[in-house]
Structure formats: structure tokens, C-alpha cells
N, C-alpha and C. Protein backbone atom coordinates (compact mmCIF):
# COMPACT_ATOMS: atom_id res chain seq x y z
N UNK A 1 15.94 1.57 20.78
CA UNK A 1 14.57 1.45 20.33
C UNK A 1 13.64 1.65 21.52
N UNK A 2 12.30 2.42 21.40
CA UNK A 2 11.14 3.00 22.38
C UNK A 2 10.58 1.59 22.85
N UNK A 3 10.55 0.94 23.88
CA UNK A 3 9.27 -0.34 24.00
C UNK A 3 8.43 0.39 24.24
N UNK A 4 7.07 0.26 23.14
CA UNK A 4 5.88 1.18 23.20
C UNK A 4 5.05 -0.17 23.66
N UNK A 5 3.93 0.38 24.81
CA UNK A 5 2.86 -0.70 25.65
C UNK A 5 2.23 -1.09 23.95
N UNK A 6 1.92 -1.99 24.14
CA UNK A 6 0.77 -2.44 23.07
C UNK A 6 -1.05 -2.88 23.71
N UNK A 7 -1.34 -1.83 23.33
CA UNK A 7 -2.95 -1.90 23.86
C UNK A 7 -3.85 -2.89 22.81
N UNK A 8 -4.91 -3.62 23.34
CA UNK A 8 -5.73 -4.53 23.05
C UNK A 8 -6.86 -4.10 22.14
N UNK A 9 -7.22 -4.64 20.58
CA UNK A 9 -8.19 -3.59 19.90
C UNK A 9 -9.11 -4.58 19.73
N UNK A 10 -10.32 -3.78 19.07
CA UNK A 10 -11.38 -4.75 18.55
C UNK A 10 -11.86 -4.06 17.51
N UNK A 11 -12.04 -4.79 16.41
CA UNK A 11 -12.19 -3.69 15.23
C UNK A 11 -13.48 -4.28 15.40
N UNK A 12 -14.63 -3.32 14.18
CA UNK A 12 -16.07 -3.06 14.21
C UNK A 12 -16.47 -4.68 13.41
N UNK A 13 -15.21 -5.68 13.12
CA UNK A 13 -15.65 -7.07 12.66
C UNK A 13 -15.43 -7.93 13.82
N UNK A 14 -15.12 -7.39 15.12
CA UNK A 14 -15.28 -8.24 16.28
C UNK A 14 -13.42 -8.60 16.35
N UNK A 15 -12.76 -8.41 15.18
CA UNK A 15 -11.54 -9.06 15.29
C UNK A 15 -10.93 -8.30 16.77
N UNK A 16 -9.74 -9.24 17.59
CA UNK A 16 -8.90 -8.72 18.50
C UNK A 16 -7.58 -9.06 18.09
N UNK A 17 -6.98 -7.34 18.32
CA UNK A 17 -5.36 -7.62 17.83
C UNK A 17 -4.49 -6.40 18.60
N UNK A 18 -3.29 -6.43 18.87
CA UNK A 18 -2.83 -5.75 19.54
C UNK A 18 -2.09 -4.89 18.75
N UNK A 19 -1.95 -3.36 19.09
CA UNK A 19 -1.07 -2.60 18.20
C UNK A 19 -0.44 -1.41 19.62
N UNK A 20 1.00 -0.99 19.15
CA UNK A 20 1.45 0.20 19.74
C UNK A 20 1.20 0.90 19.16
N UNK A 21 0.64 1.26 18.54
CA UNK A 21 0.87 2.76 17.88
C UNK A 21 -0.83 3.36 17.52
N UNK A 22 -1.28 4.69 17.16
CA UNK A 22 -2.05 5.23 16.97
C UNK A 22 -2.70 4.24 15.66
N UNK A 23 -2.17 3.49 14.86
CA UNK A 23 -2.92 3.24 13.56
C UNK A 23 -4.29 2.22 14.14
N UNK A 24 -5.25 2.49 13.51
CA UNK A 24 -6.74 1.64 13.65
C UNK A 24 -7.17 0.48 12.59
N UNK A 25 -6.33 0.38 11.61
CA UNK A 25 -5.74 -0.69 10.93
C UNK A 25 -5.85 -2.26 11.59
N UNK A 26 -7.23 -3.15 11.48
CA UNK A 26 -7.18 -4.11 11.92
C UNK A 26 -6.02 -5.00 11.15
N UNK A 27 -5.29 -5.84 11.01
CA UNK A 27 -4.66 -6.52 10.44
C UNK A 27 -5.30 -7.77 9.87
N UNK A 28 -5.92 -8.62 10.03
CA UNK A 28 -7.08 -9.26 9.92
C UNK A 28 -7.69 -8.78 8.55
N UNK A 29 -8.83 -7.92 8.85
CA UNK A 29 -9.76 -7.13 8.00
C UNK A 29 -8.60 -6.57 6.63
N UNK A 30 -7.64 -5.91 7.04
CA UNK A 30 -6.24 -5.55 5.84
C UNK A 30 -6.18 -6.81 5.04
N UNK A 31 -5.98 -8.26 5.84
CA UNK A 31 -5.43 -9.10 4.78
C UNK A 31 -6.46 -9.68 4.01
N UNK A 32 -7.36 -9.70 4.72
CA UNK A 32 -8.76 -10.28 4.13
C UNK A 32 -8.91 -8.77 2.58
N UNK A 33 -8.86 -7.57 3.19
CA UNK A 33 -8.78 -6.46 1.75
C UNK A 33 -7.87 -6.76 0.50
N UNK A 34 -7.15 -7.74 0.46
CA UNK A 34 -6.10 -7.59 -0.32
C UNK A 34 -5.96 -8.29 -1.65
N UNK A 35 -6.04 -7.65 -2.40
CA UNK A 35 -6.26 -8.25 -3.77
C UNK A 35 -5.15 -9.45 -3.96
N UNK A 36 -6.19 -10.43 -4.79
CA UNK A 36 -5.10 -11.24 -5.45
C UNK A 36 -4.80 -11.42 -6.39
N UNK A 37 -4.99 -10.41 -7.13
CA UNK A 37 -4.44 -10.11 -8.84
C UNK A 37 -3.85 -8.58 -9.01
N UNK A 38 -3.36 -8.58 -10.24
CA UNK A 38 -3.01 -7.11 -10.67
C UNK A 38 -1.82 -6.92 -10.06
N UNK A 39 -1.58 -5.04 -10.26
CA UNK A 39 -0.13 -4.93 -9.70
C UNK A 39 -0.66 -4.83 -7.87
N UNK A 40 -1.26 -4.52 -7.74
CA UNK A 40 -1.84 -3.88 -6.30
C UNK A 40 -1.56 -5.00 -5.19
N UNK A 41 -1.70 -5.94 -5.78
CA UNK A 41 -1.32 -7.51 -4.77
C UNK A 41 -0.03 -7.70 -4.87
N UNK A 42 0.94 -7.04 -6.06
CA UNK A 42 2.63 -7.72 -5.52
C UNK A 42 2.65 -6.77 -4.41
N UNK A 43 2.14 -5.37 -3.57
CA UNK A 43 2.88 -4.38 -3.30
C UNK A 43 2.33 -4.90 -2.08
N UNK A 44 3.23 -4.05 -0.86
CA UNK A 44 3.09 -4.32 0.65
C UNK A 44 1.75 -3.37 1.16
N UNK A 45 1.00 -3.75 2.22
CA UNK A 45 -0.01 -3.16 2.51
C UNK A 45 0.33 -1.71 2.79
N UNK A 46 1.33 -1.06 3.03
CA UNK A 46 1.42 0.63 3.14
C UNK A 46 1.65 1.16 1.64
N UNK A 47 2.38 0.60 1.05
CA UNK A 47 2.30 1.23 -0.60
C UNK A 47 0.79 0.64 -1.29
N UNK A 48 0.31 -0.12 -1.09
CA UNK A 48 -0.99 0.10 -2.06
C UNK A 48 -2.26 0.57 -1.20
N UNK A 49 -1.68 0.72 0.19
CA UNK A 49 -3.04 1.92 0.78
C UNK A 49 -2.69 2.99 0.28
N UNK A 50 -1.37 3.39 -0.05
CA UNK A 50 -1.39 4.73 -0.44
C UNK A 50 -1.45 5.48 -1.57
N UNK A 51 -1.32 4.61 -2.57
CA UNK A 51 -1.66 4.20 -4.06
C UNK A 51 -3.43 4.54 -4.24
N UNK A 52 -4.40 3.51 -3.40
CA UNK A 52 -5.61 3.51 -3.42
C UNK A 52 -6.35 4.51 -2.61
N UNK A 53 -5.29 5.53 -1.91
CA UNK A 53 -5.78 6.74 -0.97
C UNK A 53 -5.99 7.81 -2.21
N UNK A 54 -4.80 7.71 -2.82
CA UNK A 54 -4.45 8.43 -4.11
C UNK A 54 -5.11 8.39 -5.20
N UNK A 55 -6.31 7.46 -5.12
CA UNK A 55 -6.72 6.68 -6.69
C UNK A 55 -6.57 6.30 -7.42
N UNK A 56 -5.31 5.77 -7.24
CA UNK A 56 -4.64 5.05 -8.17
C UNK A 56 -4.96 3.47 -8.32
N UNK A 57 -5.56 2.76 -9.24
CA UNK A 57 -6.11 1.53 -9.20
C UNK A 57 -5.76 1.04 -10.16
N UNK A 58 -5.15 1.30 -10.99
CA UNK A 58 -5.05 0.85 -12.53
C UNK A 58 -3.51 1.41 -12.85
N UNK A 59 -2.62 0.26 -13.56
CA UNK A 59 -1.65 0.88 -14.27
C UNK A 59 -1.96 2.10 -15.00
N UNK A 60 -2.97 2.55 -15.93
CA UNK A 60 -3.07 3.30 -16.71
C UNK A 60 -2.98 4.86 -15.98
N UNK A 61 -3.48 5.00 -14.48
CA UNK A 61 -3.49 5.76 -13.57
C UNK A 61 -2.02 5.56 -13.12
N UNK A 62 -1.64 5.31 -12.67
CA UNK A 62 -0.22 4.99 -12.26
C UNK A 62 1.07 5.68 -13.52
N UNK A 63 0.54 5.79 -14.53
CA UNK A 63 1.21 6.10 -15.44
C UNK A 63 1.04 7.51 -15.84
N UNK A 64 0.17 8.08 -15.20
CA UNK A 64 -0.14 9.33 -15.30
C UNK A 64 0.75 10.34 -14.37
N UNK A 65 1.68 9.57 -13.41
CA UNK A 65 2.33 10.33 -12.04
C UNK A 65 3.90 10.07 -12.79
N UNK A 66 4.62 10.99 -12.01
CA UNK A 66 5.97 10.68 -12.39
C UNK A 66 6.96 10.06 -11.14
N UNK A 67 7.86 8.88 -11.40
CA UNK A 67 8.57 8.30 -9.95
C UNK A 67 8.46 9.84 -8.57
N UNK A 68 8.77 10.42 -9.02
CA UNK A 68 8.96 11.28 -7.65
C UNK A 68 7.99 11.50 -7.15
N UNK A 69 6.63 11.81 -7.49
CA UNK A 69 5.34 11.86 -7.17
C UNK A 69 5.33 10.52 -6.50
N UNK A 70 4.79 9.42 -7.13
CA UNK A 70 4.71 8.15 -6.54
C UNK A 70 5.37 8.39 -5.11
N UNK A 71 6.96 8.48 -5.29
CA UNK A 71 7.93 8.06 -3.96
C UNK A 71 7.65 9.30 -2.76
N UNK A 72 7.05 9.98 -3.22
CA UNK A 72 6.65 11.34 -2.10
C UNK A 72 5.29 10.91 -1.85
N UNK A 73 4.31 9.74 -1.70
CA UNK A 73 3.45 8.94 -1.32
C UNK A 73 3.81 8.30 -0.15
N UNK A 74 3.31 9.24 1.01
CA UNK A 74 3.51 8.37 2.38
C UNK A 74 3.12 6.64 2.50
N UNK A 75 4.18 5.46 2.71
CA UNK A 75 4.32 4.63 2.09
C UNK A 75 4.21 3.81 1.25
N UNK A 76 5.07 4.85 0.28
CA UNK A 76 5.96 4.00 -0.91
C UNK A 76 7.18 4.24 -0.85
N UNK A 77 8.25 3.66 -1.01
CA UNK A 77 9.64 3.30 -0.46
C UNK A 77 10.31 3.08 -1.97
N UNK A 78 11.64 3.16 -1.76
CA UNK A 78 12.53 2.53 -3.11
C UNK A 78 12.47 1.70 -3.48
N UNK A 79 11.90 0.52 -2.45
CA UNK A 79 11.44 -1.24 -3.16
C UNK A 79 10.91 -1.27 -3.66
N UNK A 80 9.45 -0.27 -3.55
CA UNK A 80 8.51 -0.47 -4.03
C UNK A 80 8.43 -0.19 -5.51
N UNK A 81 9.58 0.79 -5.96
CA UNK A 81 9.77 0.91 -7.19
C UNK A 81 9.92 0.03 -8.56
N UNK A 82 10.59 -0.78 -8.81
CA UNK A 82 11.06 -1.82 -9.22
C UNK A 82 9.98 -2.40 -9.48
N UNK A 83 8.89 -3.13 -8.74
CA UNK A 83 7.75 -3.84 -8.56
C UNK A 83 6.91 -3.03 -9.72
N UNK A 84 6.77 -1.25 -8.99
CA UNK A 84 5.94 -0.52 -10.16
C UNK A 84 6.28 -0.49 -11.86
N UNK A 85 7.41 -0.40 -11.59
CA UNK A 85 8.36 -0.28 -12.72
C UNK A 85 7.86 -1.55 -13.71
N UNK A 86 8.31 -2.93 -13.51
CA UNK A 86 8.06 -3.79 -13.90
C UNK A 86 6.40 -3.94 -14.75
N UNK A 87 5.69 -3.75 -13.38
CA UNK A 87 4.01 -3.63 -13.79
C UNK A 87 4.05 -3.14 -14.85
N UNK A 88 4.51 -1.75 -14.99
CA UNK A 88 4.06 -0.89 -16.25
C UNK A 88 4.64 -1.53 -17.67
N UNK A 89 5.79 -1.75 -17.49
CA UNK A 89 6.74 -2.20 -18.40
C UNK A 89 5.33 -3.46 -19.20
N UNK A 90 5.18 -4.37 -18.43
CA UNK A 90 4.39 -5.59 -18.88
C UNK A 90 3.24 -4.98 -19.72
N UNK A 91 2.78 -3.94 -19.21
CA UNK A 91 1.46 -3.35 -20.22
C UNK A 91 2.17 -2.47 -21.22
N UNK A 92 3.25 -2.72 -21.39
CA UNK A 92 3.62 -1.06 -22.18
C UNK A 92 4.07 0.23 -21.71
N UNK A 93 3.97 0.37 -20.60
CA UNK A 93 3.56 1.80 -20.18
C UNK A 93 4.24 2.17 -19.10
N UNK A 94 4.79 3.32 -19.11
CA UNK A 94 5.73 3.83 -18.30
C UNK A 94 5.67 4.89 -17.30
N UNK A 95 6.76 5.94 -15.87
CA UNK A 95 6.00 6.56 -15.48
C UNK A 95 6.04 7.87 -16.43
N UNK A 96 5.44 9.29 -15.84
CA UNK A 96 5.34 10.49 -16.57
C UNK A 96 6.99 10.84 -15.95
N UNK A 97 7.72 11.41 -17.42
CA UNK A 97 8.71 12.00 -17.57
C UNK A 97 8.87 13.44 -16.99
């Protein structure tokens, strides 16, 4: 494994947090974003940024994509499946065939 330096940030809410890597992603400001209802709150913060990059906000939208679409969503993962899966199931609704 790379030990990457971890440089010192300050996001535009004053927060300070340290990250290696290129992302500008306060962590802070992320958790404070994070819904606490719906399907969007069971999922991990890289699958429902990428969900909500996508426009996807609503099961009913979500149901419009088919699993492979979804999983070709720079992070969403195979876990994340199951979770989606479920969601839809509870409303009825499934992905596109």
C-alpha cells in the first residue's frame, strides 16, 4: 500500500480536515448533507453522490435505469445493490429490464 502525505484543508465552512488524495469533499459539510429518510440515507456517501450527480432522487427515477446502468455509476458497488433492490421492492417497483 502507497503512504500518501495527507495535506491540511479548510473548506469554504471554515471546517479543517485532512485528506490524501485530490477529492475536495469536506467530510463534515458531507455528513451534515445527508439525508435522514428515504432510500438515499441507507446508501454510503459515494453511491448516493453518484445517484444525485445522476438525478436520481426518487425511487420512481431509480426505476427508470437498469442494474447495469446503476453499477457502471462511479461509486456504486455490488453492496450497494441489495439496499437498491429492497427500496424498490417496498414501493412496488423494480429496476428496467
Amino acid at each position: 500500500m502507497v503512504n500518501r502525505e495527507r495535506t491540511l484543508r479548510i473548506c469554504p465552512k471554515g471546517h479543517r480536515y485532512y485528506k490524501c488524495t485530490d477529492c475536495g469533499t469536506c467530510p463534515k459539510c458531507e455528513q451534515a448533507n445527508k439525508p435522514t429518510e428515504g432510500f438515499l440515507a441507507r446508501l454510503s456517501s459515494p453511491a448516493r453522490n453518484a445517484l444525485q450527480h445522476e438525478g436520481i432522487t426518487s425511487l420512481k427515477q431509480l426505476a427508470d435505469y437498469s442494474e447495469k446502468e446503476i453499477l457502471a455509476l462511479h461509486g456504486v458497488g455490488p453492496t450497494t445493490m441489495p439496499i437498491l433492490k429492497m427500496a424498490l421492492e417496498e414501493e412496488n417497483l423494480q429496476f428496467k429490464l
